[in-house]
Protein backbone atom coordinates (compact mmCIF):
# COMPACT_ATOMS: atom_id res chain seq x y z
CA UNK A 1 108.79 -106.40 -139.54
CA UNK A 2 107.24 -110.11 -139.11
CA UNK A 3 103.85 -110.39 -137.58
CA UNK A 4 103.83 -112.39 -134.57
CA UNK A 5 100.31 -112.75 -134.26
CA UNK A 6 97.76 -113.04 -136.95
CA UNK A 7 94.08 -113.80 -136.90
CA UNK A 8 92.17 -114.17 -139.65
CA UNK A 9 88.08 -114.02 -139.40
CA UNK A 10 88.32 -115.59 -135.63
CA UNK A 11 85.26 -116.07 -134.09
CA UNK A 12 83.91 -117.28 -130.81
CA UNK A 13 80.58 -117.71 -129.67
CA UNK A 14 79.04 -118.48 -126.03
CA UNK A 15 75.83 -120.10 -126.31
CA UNK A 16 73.74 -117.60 -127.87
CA UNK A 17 76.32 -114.78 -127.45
CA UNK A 18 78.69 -113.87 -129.98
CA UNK A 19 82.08 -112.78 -128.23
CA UNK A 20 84.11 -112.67 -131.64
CA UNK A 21 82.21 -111.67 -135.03
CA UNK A 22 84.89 -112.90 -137.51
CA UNK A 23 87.94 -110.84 -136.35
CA UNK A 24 91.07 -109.88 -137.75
CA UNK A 25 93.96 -108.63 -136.02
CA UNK A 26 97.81 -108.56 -136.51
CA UNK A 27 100.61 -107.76 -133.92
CA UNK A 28 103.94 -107.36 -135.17
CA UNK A 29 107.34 -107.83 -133.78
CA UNK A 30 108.63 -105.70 -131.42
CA UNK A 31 105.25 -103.35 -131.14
CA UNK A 32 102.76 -102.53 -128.51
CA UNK A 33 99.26 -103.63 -130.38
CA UNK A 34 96.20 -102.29 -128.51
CA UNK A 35 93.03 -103.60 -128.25
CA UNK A 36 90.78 -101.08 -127.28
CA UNK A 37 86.95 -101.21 -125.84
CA UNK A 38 84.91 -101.80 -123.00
CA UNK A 39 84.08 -104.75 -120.84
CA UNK A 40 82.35 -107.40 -122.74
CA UNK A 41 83.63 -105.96 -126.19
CA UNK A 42 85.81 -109.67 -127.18
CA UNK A 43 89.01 -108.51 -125.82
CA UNK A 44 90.00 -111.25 -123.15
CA UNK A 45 87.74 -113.57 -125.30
CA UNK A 46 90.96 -112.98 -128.27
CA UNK A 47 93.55 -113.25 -126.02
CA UNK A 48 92.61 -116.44 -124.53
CA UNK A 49 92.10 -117.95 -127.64
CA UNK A 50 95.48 -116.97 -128.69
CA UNK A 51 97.25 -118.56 -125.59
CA UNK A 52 95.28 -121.43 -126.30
CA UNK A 53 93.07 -121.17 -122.67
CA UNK A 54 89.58 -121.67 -125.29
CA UNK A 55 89.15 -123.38 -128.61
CA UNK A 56 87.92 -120.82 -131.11
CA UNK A 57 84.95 -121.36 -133.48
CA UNK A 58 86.05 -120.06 -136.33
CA UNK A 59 89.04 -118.45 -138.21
CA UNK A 60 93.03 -118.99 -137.98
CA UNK A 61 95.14 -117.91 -135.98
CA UNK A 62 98.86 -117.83 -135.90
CA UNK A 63 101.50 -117.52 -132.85
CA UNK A 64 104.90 -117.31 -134.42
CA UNK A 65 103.62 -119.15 -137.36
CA UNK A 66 102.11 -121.74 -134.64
CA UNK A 67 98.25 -122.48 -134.09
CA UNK A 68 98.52 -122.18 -131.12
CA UNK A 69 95.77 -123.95 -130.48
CA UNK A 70 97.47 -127.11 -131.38
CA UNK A 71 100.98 -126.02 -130.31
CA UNK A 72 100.94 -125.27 -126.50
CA UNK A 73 104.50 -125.64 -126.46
CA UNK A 74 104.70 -122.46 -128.55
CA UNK A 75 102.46 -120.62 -125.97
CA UNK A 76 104.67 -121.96 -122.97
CA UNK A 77 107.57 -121.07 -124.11
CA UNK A 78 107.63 -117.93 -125.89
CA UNK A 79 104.24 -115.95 -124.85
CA UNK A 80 104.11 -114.37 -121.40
CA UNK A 81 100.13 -113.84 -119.81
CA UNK A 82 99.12 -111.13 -117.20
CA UNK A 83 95.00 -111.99 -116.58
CA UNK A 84 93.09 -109.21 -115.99
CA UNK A 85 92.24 -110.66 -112.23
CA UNK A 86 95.33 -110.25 -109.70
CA UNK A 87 96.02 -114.40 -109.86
CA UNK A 88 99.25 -114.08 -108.16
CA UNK A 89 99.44 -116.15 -104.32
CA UNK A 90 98.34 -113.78 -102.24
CA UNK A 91 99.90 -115.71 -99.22
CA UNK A 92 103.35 -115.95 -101.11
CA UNK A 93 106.29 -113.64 -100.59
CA UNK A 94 107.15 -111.50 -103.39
CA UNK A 95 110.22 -113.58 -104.49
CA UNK A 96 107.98 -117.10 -103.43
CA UNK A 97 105.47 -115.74 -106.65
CA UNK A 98 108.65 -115.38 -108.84
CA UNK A 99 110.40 -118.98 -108.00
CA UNK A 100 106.67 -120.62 -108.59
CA UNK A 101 106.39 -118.62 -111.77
CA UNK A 102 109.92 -119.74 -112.72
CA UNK A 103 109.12 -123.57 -111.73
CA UNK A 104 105.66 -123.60 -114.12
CA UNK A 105 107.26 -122.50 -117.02
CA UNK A 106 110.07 -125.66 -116.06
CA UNK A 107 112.91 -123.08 -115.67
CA UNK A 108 116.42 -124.14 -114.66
CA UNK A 109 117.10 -123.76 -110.96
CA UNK A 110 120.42 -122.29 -111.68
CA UNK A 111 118.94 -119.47 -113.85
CA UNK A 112 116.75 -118.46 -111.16
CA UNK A 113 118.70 -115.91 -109.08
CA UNK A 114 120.03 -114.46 -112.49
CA UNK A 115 116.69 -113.56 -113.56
CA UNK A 116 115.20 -112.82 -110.51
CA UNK A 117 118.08 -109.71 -110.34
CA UNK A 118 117.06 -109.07 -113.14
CA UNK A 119 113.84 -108.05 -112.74
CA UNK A 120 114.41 -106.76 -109.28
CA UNK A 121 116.36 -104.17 -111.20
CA UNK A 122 113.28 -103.86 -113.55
CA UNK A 123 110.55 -103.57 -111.04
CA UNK A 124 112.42 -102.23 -108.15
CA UNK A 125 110.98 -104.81 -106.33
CA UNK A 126 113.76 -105.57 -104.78
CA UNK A 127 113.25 -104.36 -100.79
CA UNK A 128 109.38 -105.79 -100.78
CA UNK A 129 111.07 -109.40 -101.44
CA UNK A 130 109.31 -110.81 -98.23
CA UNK A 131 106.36 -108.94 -98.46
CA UNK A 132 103.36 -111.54 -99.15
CA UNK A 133 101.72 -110.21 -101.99
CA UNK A 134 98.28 -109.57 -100.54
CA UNK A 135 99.66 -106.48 -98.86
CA UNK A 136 101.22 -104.83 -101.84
CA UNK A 137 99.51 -101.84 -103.20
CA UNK A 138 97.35 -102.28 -106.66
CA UNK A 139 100.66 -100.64 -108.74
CA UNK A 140 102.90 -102.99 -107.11
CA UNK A 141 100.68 -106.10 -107.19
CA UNK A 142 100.88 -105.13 -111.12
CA UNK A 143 104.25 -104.88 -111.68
CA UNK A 144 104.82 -108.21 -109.45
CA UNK A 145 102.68 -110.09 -111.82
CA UNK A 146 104.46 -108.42 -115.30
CA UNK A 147 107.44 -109.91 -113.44
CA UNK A 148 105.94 -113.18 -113.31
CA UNK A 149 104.94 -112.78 -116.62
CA UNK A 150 108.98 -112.37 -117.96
CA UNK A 151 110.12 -114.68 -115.61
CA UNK A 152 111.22 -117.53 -118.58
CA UNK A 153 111.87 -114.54 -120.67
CA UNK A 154 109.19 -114.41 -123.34
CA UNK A 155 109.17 -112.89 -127.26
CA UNK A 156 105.57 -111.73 -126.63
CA UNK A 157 103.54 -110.42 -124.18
CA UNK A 158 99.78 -110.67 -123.57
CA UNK A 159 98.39 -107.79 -121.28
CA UNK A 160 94.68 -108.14 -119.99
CA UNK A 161 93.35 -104.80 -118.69
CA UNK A 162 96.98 -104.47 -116.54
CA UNK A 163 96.08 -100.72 -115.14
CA UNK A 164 92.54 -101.19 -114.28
CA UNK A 165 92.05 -99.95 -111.07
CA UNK A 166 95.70 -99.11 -110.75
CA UNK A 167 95.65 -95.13 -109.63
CA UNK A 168 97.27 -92.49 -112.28
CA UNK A 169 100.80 -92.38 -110.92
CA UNK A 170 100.83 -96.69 -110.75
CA UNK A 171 99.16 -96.57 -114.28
CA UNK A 172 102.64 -94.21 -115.86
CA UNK A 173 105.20 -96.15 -114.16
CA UNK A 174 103.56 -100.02 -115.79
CA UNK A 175 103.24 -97.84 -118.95
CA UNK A 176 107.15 -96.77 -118.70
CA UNK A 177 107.86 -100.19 -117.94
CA UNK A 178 106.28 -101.83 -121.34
CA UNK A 179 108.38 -99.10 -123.30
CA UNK A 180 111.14 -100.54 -121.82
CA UNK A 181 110.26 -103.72 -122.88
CA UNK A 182 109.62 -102.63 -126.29
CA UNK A 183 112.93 -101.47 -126.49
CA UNK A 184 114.56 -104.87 -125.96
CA UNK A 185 112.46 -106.23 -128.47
CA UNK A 186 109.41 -108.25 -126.70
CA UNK A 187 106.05 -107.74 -128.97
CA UNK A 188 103.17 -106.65 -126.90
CA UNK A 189 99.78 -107.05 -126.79
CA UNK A 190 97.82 -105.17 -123.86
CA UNK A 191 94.06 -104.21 -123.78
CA UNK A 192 92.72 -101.33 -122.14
CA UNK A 193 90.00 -99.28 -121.82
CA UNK A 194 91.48 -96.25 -121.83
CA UNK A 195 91.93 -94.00 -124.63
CA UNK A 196 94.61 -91.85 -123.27
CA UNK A 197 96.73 -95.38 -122.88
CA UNK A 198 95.88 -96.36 -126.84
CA UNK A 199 97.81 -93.24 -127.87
CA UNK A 200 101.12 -95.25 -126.46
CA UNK A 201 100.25 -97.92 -128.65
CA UNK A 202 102.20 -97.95 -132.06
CA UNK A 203 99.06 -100.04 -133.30
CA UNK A 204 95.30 -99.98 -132.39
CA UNK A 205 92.26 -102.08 -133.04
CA UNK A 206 88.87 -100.89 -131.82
CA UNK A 207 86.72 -103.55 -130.88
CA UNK A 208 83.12 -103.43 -129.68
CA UNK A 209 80.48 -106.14 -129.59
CA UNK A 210 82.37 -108.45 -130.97
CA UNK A 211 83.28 -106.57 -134.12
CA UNK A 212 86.78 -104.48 -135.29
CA UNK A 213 85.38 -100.72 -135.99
CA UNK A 214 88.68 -99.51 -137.18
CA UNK A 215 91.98 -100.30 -136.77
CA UNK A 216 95.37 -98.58 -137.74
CA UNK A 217 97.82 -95.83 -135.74
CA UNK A 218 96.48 -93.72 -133.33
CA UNK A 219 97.49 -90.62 -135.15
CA UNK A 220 96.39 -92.07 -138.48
CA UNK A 221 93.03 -92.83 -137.62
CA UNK A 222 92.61 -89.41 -136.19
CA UNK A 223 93.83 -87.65 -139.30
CA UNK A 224 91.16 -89.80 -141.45
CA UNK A 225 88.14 -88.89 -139.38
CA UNK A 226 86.01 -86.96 -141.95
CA UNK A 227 83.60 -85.54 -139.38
CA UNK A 228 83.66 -82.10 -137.61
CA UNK A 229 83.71 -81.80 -134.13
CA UNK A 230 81.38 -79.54 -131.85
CA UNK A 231 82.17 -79.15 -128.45
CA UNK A 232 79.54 -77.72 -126.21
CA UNK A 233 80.68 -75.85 -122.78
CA UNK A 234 78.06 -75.96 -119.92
CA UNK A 235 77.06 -72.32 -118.41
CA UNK A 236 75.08 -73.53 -115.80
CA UNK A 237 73.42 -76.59 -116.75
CA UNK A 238 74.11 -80.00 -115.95
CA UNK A 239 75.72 -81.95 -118.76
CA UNK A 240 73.69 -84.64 -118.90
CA UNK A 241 70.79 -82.06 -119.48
CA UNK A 242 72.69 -80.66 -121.91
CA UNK A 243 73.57 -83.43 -123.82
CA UNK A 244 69.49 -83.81 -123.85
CA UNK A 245 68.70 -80.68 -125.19
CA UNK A 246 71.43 -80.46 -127.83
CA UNK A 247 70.05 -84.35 -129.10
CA UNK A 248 66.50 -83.20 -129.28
CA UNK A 249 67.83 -79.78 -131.18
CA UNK A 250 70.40 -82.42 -133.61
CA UNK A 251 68.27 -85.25 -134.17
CA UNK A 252 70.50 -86.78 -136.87
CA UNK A 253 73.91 -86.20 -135.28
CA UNK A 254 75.46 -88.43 -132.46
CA UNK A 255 75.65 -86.38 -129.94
CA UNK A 256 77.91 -87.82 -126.47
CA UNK A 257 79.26 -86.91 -123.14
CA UNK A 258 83.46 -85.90 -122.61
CA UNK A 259 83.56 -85.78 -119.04
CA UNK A 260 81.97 -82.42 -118.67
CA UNK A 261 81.23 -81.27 -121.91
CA UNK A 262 79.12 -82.37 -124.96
CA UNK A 263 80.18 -83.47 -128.30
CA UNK A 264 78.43 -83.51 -131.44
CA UNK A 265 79.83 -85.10 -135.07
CA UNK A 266 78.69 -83.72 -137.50
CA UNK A 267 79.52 -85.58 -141.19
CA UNK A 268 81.98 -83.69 -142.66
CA UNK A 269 84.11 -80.44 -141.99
CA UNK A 270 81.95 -78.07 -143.88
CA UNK A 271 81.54 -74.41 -142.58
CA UNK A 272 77.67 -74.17 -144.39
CA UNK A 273 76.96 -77.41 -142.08
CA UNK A 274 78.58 -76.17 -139.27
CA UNK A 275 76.61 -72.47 -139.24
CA UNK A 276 73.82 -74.24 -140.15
CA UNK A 277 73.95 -76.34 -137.10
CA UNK A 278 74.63 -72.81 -134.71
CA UNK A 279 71.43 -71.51 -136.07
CA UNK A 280 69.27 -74.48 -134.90
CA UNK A 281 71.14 -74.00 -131.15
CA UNK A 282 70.40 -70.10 -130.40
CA UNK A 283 68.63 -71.01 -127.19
CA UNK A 284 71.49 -73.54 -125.94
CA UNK A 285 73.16 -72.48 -122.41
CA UNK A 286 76.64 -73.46 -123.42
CA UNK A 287 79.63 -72.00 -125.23
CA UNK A 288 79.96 -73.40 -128.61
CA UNK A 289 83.80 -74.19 -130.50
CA UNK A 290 84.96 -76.43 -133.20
CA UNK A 291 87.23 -78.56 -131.79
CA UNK A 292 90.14 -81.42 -132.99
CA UNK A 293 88.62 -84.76 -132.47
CA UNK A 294 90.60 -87.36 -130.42
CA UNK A 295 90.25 -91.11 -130.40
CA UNK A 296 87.46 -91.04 -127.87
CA UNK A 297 85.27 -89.28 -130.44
CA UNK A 298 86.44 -91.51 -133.01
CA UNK A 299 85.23 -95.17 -131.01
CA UNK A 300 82.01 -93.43 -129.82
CA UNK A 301 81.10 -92.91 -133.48
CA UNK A 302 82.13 -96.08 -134.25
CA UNK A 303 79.78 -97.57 -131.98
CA UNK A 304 76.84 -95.50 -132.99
CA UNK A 305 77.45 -96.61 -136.39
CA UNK A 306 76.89 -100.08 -135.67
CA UNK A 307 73.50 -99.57 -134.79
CA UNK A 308 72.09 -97.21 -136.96
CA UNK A 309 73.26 -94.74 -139.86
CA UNK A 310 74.25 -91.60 -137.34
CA UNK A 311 74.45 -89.37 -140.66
CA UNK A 312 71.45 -89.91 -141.90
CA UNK A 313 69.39 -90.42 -139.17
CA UNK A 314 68.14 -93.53 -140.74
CA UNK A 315 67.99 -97.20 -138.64
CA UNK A 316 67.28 -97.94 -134.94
């Protein structure tokens, strides 16, 4: 497939901060492409770039073969945007958001009704028409603004954070909803930072600081992780004191937080490492089990390894 989107050692740089450390990413046609970290980690930083919103300070960058940096026509009429802030009108009806939308992106007033059916069908929308938008609920403000986002019926789509603060339920239903649009062939782009939402993604790049840690399929990346797993169990103790103890007993081992358990790496899956490693953790008050590792384990070792050699306990 063609790649609709591709950066090449992109950079960006706010004063004395460095958002983007000489990037590269790729999003190909008709794909959900995730880019996956926290807040501050470059994600809105690339996207804005790529819809032209900031000049870049460093790098090229592509939009259907476009900079779109120079070519704004190319990001008006073929890219959809959904900011991470609600931006919608909040004083605007439902269907008043979609005809302004429509109007921006210089639609023609006698494709408007067509389209708007169309998405009423989509988003199910339909019966909240006259609803101003300030008093729909977070999942319903989000699929009203993905609306306004296809209203001129873009190739791409750029996603900022779209479920963030959206409750579970709200957060499967806009997930459903970019399948769908998959389907019919729109690329998507959509960051998040949530790994359970990266495993929809057919493509993910982990970003942090500025920097890609690793990039590929979700399932690939977690069949190439050549570390073991530990997972510790609480009996009785407080994870976060856990987590303590097992550091001070595995000095040279990142050693993390899942919700309410404890996870150690460990460098490779070797059984003389990993008995090795039980003997030093007698006195622990947890049940100890080898476990699968998931992406989560994968982007928290990542991020260790930027600072400081994890396996060998050398660097800050």
């Amino acid at each position: 497939m063609a790649e609709v989107i591709q950066a090449r050692n992109l950079a960006k740089r706010y004063g004395g901060v460095t958002a983007l450390a000489g990037v590269d990413i790729a999003a190909e046609e008709g794909e959900i492409t995730g880019l996956i970290g926290p807040d501050g980690a470059g994600k809105s930083s690339f996207m804005k770039i790529l819809l032209g919103l900031i000049q870049r300070d460093g790098g090229e960058l592509e939009l259907f073969v476009s900079d779109p940096g120079k070519d704004r026509n190319i990001v008006r009429s073929r890219a959809g945007y959904m900011p991470e802030v609600f931006s919608l009108y909040t004083d605007l009806s439902v269907e008043e958001n979609l005809l302004f939308s429509f109007r921006i992106h210089r639609g023609k007033s006698a494709d408007f009704s067509e389209r708007r059916d169309r998405l009423y069908r989509f988003n199910r929308l339909e019966k909240f028409s006259g609803a101003r938008a300030g008093t729909l609920s977070g999942g319903m403000k989000q699929k009203l603004a993905l609306s306004c986002a296809l209203m001129h019926s873009p190739s791409v789509l750029v996603l900022d954070e779209p479920t963030t603060g959206v409750d579970p339920l709200s957060r499967r239903e806009f997930w459903s909803m970019l399948k769908d649009l998959k389907s019919q062939g729109i690329t998507i782009l959509v960051s998040t930072p949530y790994m359970e939402e990266a495993l929809l993604c057919d493509r993910i790049y982990m970003i942090n600081q500025g920097h890609i840690l690793s990039s590929g399929t979700p399932s690939s990346l977690v069949a190439d992780f050549p570390g073991m797993v530990v997972e510790f169990i609480p009996r009785e103790t407080a994870p976060q004191m856990l987590r303590r103890k097992i550091s001070e007993a595995l000095p040279e081992y990142p050693v993390f937080l899942s919700g309410r358990r404890v996870h150690a790496v460990l460098p490779e899956k070797n059984d003389q490492i990993y008995e090795s490693v039980l003997g030093r953790l007698t006195e622990i008050p947890a049940d100890i089990r080898r476990i699968q590792p998931d992406l989560e384990d994968l982007f928290l070792v990542s991020v260790l390894q930027q600072t400081k050699s994890v396996f060998t306990g050398e660097g800050k």
